[in-house]
PDB file of N, CA and C in Angstrom:
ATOM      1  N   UNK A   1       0.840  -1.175   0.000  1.00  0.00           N
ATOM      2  CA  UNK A   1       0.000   0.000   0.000  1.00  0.00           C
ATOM      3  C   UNK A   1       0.892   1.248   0.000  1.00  0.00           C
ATOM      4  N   UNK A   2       1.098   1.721  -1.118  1.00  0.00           N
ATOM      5  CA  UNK A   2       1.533   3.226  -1.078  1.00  0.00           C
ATOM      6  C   UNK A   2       1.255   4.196  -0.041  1.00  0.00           C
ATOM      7  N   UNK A   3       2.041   4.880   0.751  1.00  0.00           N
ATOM      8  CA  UNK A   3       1.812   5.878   1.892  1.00  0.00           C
ATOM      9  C   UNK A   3       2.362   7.267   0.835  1.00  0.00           C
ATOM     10  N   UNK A   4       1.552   8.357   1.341  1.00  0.00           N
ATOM     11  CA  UNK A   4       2.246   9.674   1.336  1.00  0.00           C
ATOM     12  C   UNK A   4       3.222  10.692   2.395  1.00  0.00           C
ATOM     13  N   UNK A   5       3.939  10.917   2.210  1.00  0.00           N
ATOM     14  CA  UNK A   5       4.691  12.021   3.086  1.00  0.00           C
ATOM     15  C   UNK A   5       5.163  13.061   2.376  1.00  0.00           C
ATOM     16  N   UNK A   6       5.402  14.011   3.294  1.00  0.00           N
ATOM     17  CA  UNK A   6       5.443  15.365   2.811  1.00  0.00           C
ATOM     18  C   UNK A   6       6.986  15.557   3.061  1.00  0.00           C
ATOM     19  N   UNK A   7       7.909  16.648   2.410  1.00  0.00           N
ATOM     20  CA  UNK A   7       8.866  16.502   2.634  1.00  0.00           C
ATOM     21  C   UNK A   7       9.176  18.180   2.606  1.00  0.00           C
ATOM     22  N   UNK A   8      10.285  18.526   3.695  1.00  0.00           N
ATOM     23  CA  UNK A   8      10.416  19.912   3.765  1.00  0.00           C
ATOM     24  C   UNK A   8      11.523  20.111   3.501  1.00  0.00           C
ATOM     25  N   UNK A   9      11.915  20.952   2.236  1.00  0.00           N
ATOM     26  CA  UNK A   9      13.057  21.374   1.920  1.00  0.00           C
ATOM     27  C   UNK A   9      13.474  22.529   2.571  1.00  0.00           C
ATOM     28  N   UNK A  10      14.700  22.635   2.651  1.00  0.00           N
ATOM     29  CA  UNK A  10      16.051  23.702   2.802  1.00  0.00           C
ATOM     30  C   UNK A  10      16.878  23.574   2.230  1.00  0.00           C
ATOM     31  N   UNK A  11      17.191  24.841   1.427  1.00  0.00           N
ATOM     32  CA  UNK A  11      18.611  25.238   1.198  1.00  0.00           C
ATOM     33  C   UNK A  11      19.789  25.123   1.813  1.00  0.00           C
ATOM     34  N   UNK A  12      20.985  24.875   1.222  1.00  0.00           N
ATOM     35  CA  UNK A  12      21.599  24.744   2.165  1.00  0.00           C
ATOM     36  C   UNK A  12      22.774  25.524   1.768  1.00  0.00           C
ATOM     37  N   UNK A  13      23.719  25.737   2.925  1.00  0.00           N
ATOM     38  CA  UNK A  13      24.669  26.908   2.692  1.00  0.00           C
ATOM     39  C   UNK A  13      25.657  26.959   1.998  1.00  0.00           C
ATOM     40  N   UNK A  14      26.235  25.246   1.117  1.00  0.00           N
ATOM     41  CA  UNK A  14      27.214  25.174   0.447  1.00  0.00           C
ATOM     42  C   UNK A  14      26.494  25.033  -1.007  1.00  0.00           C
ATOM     43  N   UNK A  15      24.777  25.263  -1.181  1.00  0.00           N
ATOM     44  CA  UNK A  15      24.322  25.174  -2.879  1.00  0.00           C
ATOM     45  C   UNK A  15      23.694  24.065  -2.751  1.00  0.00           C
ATOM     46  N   UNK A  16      23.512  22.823  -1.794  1.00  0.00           N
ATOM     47  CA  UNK A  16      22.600  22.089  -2.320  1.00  0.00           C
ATOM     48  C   UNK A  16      21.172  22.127  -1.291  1.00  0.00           C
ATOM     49  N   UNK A  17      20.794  20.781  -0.806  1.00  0.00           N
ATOM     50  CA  UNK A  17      19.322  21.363  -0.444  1.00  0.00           C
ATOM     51  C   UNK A  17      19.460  19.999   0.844  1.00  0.00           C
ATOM     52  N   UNK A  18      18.620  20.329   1.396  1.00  0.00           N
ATOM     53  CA  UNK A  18      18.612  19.242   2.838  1.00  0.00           C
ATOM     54  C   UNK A  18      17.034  18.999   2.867  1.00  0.00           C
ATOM     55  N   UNK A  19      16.506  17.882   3.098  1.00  0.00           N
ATOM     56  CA  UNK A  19      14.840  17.354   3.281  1.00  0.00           C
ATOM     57  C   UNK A  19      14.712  16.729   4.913  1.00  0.00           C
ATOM     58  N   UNK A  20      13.435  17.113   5.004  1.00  0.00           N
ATOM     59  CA  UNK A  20      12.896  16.526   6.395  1.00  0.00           C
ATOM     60  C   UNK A  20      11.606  15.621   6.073  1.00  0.00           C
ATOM     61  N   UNK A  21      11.437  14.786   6.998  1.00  0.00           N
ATOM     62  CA  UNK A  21      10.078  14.246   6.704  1.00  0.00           C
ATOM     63  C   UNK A  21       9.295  14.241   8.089  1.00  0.00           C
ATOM     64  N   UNK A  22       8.664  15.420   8.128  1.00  0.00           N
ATOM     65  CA  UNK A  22       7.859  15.402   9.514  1.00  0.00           C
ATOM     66  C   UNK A  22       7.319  14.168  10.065  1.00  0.00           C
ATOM     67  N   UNK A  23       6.820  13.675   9.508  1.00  0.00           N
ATOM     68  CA  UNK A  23       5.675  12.494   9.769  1.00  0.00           C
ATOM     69  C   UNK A  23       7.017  11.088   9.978  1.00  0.00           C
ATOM     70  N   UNK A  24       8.069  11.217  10.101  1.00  0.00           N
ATOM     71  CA  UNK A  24       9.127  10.216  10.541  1.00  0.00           C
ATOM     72  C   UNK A  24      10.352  10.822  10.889  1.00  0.00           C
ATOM     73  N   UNK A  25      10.046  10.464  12.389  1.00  0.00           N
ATOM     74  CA  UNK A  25      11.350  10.956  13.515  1.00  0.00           C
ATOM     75  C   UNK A  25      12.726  10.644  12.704  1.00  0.00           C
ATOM     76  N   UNK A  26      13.339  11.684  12.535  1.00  0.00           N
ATOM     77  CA  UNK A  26      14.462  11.299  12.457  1.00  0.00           C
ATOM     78  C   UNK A  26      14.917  11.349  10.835  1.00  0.00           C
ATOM     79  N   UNK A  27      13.984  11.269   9.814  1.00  0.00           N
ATOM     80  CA  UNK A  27      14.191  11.053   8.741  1.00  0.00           C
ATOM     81  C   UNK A  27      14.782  12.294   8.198  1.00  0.00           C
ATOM     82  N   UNK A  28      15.418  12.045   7.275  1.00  0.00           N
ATOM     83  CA  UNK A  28      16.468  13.339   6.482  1.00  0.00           C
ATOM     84  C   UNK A  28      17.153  12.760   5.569  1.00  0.00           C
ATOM     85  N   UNK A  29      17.658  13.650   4.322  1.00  0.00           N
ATOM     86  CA  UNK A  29      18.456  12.999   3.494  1.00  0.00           C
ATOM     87  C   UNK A  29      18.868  14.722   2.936  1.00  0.00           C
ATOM     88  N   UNK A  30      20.429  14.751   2.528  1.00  0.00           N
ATOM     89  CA  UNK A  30      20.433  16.195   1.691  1.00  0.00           C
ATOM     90  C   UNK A  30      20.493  15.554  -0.184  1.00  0.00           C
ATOM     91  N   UNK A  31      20.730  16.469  -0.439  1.00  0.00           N
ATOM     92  CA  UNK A  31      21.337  16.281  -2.429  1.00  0.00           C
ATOM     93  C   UNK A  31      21.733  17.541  -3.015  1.00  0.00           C
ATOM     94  N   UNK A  32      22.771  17.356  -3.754  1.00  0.00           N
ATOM     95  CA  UNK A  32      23.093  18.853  -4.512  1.00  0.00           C
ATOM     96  C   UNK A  32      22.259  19.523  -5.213  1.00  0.00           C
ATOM     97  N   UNK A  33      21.287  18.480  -5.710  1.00  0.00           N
ATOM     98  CA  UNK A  33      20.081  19.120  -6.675  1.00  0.00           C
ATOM     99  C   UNK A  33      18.793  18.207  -5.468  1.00  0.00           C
ATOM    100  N   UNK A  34      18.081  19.254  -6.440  1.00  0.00           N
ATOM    101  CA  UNK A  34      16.153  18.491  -6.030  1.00  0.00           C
ATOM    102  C   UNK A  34      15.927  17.221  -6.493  1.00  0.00           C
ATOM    103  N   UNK A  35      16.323  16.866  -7.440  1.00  0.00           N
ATOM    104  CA  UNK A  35      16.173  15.735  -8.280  1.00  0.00           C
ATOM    105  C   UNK A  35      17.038  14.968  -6.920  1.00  0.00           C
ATOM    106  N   UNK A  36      18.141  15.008  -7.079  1.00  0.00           N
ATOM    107  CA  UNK A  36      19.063  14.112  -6.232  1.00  0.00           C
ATOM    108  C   UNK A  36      18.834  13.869  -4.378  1.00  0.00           C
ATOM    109  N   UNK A  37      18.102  15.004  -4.245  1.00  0.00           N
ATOM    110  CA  UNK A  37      17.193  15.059  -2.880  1.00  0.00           C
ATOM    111  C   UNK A  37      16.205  14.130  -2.948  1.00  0.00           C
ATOM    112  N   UNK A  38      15.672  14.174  -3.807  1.00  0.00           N
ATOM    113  CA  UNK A  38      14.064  13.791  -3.585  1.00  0.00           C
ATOM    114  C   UNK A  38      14.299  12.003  -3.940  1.00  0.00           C
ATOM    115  N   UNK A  39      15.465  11.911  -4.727  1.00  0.00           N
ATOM    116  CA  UNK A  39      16.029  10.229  -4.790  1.00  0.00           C
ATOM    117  C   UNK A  39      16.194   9.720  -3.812  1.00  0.00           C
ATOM    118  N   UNK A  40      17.561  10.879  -3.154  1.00  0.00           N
ATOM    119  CA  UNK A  40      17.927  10.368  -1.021  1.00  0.00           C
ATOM    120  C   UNK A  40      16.429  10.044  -0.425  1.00  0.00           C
ATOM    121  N   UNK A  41      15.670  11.293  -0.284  1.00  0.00           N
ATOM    122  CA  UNK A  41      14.567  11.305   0.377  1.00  0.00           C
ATOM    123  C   UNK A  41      13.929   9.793   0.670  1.00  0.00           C
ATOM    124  N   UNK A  42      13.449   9.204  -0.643  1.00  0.00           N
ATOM    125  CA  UNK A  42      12.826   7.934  -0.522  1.00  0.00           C
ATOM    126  C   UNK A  42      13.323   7.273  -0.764  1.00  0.00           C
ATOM    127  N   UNK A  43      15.080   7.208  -1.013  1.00  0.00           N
ATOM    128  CA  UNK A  43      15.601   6.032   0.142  1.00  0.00           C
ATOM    129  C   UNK A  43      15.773   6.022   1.548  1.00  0.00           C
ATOM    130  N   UNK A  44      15.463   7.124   2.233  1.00  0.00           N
ATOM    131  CA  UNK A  44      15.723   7.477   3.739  1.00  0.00           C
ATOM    132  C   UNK A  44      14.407   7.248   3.923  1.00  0.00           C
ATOM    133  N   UNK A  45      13.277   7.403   3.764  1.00  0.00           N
ATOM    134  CA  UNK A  45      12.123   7.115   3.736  1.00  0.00           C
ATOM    135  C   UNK A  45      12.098   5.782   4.199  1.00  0.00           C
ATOM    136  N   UNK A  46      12.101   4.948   2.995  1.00  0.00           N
ATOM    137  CA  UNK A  46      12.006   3.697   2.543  1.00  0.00           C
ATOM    138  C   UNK A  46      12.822   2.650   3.882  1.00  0.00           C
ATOM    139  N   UNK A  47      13.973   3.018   4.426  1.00  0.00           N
ATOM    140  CA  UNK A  47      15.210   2.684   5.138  1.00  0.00           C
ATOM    141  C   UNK A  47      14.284   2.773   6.713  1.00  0.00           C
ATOM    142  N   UNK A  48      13.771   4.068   6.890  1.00  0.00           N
ATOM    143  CA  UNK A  48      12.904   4.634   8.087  1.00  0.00           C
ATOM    144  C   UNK A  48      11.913   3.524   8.271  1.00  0.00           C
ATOM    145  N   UNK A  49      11.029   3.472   7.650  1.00  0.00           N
ATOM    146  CA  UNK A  49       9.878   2.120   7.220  1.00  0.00           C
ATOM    147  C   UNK A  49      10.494   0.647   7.459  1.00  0.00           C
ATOM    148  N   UNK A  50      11.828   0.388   6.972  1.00  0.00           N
ATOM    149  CA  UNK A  50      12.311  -0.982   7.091  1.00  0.00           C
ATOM    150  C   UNK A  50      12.468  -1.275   8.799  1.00  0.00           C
ATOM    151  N   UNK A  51      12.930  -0.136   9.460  1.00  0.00           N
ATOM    152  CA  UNK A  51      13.596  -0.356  10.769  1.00  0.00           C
ATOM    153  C   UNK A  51      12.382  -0.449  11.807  1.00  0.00           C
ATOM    154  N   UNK A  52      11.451   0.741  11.245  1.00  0.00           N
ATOM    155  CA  UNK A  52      10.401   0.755  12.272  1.00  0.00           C
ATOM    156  C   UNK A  52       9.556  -0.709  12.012  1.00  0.00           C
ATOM    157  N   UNK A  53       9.275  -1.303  11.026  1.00  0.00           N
ATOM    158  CA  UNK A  53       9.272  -2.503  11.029  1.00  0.00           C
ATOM    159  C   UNK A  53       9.860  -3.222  11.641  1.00  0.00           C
ATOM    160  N   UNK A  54      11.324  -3.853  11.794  1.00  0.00           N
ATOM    161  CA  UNK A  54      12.394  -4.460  12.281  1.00  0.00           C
ATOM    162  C   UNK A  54      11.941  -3.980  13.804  1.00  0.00           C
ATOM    163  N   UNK A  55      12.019  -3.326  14.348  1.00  0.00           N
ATOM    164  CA  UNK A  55      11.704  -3.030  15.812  1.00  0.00           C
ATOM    165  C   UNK A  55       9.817  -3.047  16.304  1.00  0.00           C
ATOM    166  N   UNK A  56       9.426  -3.373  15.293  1.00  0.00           N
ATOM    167  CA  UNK A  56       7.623  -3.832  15.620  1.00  0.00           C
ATOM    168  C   UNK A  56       7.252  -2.592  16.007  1.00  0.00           C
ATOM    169  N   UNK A  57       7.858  -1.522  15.770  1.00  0.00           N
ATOM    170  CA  UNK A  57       6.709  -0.055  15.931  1.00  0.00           C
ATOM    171  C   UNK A  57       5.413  -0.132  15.413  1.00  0.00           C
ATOM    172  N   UNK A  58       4.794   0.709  16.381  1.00  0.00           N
ATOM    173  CA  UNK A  58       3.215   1.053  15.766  1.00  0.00           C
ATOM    174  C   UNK A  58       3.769   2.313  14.831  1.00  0.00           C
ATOM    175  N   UNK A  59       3.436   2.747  13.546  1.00  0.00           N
ATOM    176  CA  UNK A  59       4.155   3.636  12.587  1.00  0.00           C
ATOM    177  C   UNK A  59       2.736   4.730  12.928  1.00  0.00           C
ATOM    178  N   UNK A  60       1.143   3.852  13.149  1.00  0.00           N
ATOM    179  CA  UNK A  60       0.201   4.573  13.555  1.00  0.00           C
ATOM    180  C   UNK A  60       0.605   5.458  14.974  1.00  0.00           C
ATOM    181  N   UNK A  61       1.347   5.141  15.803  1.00  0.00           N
ATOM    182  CA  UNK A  61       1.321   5.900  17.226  1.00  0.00           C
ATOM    183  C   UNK A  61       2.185   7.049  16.865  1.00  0.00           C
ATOM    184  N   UNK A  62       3.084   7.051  16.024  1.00  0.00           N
ATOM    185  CA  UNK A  62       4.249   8.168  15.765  1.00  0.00           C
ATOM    186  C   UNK A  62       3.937   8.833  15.126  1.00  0.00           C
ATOM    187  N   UNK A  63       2.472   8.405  14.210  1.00  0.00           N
ATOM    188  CA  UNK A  63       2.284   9.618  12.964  1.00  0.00           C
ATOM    189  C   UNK A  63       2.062  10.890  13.498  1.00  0.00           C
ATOM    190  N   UNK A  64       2.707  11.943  12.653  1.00  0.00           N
ATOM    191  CA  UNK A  64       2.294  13.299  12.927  1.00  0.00           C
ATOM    192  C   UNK A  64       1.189  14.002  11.298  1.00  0.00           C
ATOM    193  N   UNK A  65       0.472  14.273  12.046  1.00  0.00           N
ATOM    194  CA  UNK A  65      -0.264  15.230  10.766  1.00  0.00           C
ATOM    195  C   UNK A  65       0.485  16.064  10.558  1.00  0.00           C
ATOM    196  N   UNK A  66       0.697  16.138   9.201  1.00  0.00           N
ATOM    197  CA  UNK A  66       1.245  17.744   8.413  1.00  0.00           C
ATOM    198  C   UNK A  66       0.379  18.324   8.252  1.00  0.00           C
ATOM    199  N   UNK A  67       0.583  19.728   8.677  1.00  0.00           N
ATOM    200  CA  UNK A  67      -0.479  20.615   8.527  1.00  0.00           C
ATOM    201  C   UNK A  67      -0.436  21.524   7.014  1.00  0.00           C
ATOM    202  N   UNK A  68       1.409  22.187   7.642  1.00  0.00           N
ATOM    203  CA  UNK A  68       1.380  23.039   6.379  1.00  0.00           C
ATOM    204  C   UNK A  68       2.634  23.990   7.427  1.00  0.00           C
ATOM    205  N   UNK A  69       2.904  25.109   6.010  1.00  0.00           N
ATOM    206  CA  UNK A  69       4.513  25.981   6.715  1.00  0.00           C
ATOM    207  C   UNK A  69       3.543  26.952   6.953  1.00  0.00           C
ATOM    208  N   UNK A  70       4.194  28.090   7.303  1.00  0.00           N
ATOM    209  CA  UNK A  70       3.537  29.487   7.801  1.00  0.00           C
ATOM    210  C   UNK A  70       4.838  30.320   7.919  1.00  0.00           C
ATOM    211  N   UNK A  71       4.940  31.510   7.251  1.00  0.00           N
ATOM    212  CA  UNK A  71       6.022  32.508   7.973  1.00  0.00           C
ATOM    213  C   UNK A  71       5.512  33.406   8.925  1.00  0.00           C
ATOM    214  N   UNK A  72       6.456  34.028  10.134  1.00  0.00           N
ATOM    215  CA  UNK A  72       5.914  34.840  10.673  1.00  0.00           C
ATOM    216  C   UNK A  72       7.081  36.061  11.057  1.00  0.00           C
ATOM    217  N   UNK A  73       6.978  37.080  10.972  1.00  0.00           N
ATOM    218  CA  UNK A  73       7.947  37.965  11.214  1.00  0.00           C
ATOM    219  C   UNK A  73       7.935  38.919  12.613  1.00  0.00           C
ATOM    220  N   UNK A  74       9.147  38.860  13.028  1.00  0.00           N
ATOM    221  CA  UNK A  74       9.228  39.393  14.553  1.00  0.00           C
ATOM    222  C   UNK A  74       9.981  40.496  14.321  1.00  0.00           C
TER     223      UNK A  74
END
């Protein structure tokens, strides 16, 4: 069964880009390009899923809803 996750990019300070995946502790992958991010991504993804498996996690108890970004200026 195909899952969705959302993935939050950043720039990063040497030119390439760094990803988060809210909805899995811990998950991250960078790439020089988007293309090459978004490859890492769902193998870090994919890797995240194998382990929490391997350790019998509930993947339901950890989920976080993504809501969405927001800027706010101080």
């Amino acid at each position: 069964m195909a899952r969705t996750f959302h993935v939050l990019i950043e720039a990063d300070k040497e030119g390439g880009y760094i990803g988060k995946v809210p909805e899995l502790s811990g998950c991250l992958s960078q790439g020089d390009s988007l293309d090459e991010l978004m490859k890492n991504i769902r193998e870090a993804i994919e890797l995240c899923l194998e382990v929490q498996e391997e350790e019998k996690r509930n993947i339901a108890e950890e989920h976080i809803t993504f809501v969405g970004v927001q800027e706010i200026m101080v």
